[in-house]
C-alpha atoms as a PDB file:
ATOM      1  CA  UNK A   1      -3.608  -3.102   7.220  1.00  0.00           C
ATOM      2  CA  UNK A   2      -3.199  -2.542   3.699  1.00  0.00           C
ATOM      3  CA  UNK A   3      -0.219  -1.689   1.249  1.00  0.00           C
ATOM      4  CA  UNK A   4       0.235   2.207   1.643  1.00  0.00           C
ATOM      5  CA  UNK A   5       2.929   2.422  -1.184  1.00  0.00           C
ATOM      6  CA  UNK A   6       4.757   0.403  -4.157  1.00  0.00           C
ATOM      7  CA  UNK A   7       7.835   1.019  -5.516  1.00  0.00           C
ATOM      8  CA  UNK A   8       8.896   0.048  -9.242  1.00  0.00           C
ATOM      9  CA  UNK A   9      12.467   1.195 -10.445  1.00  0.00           C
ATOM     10  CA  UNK A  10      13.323   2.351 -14.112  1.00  0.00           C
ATOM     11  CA  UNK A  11      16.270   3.816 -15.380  1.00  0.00           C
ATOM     12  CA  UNK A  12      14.527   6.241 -17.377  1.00  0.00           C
ATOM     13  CA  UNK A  13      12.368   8.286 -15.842  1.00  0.00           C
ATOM     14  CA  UNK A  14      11.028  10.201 -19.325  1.00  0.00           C
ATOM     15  CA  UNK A  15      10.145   7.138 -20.927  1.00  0.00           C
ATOM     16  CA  UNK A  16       8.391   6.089 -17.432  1.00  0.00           C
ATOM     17  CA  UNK A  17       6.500   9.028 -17.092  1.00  0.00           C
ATOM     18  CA  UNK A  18       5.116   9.013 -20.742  1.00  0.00           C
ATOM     19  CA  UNK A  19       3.849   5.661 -20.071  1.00  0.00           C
ATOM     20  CA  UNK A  20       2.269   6.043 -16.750  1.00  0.00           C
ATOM     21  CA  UNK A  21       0.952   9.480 -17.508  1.00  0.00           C
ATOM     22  CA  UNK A  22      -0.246   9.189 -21.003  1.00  0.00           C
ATOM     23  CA  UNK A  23      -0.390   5.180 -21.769  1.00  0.00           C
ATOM     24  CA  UNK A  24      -2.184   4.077 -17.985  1.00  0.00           C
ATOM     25  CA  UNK A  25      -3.365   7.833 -17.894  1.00  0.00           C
ATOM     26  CA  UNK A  26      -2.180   8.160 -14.222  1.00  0.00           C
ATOM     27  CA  UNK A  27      -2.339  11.570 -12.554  1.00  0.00           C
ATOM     28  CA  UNK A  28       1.652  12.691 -11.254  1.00  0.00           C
ATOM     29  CA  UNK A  29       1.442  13.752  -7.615  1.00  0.00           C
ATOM     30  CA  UNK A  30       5.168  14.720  -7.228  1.00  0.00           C
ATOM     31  CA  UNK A  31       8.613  13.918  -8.923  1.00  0.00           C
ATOM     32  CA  UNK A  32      12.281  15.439  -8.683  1.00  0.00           C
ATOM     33  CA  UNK A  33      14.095  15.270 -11.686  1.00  0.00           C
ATOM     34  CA  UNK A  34      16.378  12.236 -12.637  1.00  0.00           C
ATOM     35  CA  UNK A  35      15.275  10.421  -8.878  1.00  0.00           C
ATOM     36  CA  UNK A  36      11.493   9.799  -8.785  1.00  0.00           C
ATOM     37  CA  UNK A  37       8.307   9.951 -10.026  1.00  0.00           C
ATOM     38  CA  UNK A  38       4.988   9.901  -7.656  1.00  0.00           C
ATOM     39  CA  UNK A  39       2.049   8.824  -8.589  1.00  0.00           C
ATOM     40  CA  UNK A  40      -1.226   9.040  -5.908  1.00  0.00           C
ATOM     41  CA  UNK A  41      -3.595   5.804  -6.720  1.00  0.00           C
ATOM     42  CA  UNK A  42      -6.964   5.125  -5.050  1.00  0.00           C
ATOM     43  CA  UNK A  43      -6.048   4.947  -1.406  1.00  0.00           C
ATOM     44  CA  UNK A  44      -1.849   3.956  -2.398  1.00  0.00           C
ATOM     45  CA  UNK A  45       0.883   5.455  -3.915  1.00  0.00           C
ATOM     46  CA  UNK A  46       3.005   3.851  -6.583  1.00  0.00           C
ATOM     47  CA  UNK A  47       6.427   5.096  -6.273  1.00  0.00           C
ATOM     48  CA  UNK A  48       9.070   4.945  -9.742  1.00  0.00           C
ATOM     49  CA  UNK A  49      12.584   5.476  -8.514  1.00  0.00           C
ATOM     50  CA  UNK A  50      15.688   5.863 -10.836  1.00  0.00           C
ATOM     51  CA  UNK A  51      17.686   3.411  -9.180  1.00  0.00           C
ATOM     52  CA  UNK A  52      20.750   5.022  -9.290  1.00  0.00           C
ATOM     53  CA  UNK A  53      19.616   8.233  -7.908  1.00  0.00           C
ATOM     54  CA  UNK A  54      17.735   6.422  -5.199  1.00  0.00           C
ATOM     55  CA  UNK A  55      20.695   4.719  -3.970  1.00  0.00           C
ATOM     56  CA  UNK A  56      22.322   7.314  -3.048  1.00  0.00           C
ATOM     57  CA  UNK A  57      21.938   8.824   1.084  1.00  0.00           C
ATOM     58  CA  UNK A  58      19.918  11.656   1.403  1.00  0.00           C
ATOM     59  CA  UNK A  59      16.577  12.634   4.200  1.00  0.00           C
ATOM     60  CA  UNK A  60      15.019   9.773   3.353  1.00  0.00           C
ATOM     61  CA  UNK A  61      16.584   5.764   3.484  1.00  0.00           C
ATOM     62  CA  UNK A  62      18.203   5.094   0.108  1.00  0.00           C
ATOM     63  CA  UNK A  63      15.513   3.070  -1.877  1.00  0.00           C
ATOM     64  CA  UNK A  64      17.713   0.604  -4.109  1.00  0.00           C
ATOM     65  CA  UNK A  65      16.760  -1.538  -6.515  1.00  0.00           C
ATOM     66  CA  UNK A  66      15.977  -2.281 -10.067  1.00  0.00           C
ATOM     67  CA  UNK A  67      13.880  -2.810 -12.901  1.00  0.00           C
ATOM     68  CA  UNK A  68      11.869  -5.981 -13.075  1.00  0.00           C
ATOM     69  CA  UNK A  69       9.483  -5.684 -10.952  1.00  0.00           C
ATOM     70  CA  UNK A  70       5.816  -6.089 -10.613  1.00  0.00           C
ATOM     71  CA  UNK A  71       2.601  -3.972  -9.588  1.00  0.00           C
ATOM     72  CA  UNK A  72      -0.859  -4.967  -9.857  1.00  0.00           C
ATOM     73  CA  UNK A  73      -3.424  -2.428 -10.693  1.00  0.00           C
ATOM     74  CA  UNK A  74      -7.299  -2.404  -9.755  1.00  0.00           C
ATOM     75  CA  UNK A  75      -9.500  -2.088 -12.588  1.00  0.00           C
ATOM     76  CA  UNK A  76     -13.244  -2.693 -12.868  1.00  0.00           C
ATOM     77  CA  UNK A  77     -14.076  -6.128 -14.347  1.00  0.00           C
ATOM     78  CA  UNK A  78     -16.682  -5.089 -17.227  1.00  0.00           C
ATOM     79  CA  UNK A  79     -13.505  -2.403 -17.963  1.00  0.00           C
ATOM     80  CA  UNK A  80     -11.330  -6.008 -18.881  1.00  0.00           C
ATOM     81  CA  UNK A  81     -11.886  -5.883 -22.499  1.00  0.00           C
ATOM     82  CA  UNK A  82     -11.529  -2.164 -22.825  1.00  0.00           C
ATOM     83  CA  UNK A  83      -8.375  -2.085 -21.233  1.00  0.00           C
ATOM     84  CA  UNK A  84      -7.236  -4.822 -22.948  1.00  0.00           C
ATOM     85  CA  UNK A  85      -7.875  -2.798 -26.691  1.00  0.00           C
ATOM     86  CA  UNK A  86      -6.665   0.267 -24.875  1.00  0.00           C
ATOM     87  CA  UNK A  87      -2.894  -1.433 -24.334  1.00  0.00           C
ATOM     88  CA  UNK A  88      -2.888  -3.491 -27.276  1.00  0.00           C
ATOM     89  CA  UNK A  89      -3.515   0.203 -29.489  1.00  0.00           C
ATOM     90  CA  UNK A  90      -0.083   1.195 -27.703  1.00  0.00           C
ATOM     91  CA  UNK A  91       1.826  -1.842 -29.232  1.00  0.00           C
ATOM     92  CA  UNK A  92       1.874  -3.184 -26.228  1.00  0.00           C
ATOM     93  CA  UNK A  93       2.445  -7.462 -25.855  1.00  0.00           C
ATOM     94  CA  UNK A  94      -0.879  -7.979 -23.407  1.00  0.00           C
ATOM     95  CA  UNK A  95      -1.324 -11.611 -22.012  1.00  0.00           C
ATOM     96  CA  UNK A  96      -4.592 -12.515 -20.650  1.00  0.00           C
ATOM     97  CA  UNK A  97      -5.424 -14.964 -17.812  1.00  0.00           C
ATOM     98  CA  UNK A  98      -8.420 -16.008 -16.523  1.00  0.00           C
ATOM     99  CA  UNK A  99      -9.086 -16.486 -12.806  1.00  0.00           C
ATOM    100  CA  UNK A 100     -12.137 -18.548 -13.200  1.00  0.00           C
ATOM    101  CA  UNK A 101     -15.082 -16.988 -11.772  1.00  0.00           C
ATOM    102  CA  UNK A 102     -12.742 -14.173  -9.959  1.00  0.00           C
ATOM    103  CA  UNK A 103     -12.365 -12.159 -12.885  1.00  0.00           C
ATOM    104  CA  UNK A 104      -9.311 -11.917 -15.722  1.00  0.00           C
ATOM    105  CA  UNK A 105      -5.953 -10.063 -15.497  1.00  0.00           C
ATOM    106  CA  UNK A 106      -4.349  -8.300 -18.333  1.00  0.00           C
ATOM    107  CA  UNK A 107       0.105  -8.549 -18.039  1.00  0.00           C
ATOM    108  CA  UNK A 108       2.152  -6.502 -19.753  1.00  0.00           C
ATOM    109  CA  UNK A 109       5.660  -4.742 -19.427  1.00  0.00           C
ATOM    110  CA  UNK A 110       6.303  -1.103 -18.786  1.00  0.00           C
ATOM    111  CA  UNK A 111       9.271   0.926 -20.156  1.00  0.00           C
ATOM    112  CA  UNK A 112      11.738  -1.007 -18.214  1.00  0.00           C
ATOM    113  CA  UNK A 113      10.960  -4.305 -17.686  1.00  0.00           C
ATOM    114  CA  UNK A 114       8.543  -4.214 -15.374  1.00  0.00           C
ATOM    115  CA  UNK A 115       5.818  -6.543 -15.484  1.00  0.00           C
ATOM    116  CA  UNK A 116       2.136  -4.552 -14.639  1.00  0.00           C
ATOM    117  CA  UNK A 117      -1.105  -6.251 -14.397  1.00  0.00           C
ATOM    118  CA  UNK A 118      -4.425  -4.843 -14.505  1.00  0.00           C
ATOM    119  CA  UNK A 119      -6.707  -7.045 -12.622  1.00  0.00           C
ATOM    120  CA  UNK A 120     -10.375  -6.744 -10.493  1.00  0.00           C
ATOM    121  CA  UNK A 121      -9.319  -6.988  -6.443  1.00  0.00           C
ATOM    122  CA  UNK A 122     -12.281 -10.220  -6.787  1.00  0.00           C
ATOM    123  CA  UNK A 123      -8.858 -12.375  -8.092  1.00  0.00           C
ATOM    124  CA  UNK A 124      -7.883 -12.228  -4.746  1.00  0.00           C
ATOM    125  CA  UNK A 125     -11.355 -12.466  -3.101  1.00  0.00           C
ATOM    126  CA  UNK A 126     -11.658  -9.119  -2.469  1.00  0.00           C
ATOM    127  CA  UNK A 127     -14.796  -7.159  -3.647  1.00  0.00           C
ATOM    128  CA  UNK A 128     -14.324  -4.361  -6.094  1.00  0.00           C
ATOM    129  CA  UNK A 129     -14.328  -0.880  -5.465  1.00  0.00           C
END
């Protein structure tokens, strides 16, 4: 079993976009405006509701919640530093923490709060792909 999706919640949706489109440079699968924004990852989706759209009843369960978050990305070790320069070039706070010999994540906040981390899957043991 693995995680299929992941959910985040922002309030704005244009500001979310920008940054996962053009800041991680994430490809959009689907969105409907003012409730969500889809985003297809390697083998999992990561799912941006507006939370107050979300909430509301529709074909689907209501998917409430808010900003705050947090989603860990899989990124190639030797890609550390690059990413690392890449954020920090968007004015974006990055803190770095080292894993010991399992590699080094990279934390930093999204749009709305959200806390993101770019990390290689060998933190958790797990060989890279």
């Amino acid at each position: 079993m693995r995680a299929l999706e992941t959910c985040l919640y922002a309030d704005d949706l244009a500001a979310a976009e920008q940054f996962y489109t053009e800041v991680l440079g994430l490809a959009l699968y689907s969105k409907v405006e003012g409730r969500h924004l889809f985003y297809r990852l390697d083998g999992s989706m990561l799912l941006i509701f507006n939370p107050a759209a979300s909430a509301r009843p529709g074909d689907v369960p209501a998917h409430a919640g808010r900003p705050g978050g947090h989603a860990c990305l899989s990124i190639d070790r030797d890609h550390t530093d690059e990413w690392e320069k890449k954020l920090q070039a968007q004015g974006l706070n990055v803190t770095r923490y080292a894993w010991g010999e399992r590699g080094e994540s990279l934390y930093f906040k999204d749009p709305a709060g959200n806390v993101l981390e770019l990390a290689p899957a060998s933190i958790w043991g797990i060989m890279d792909v």
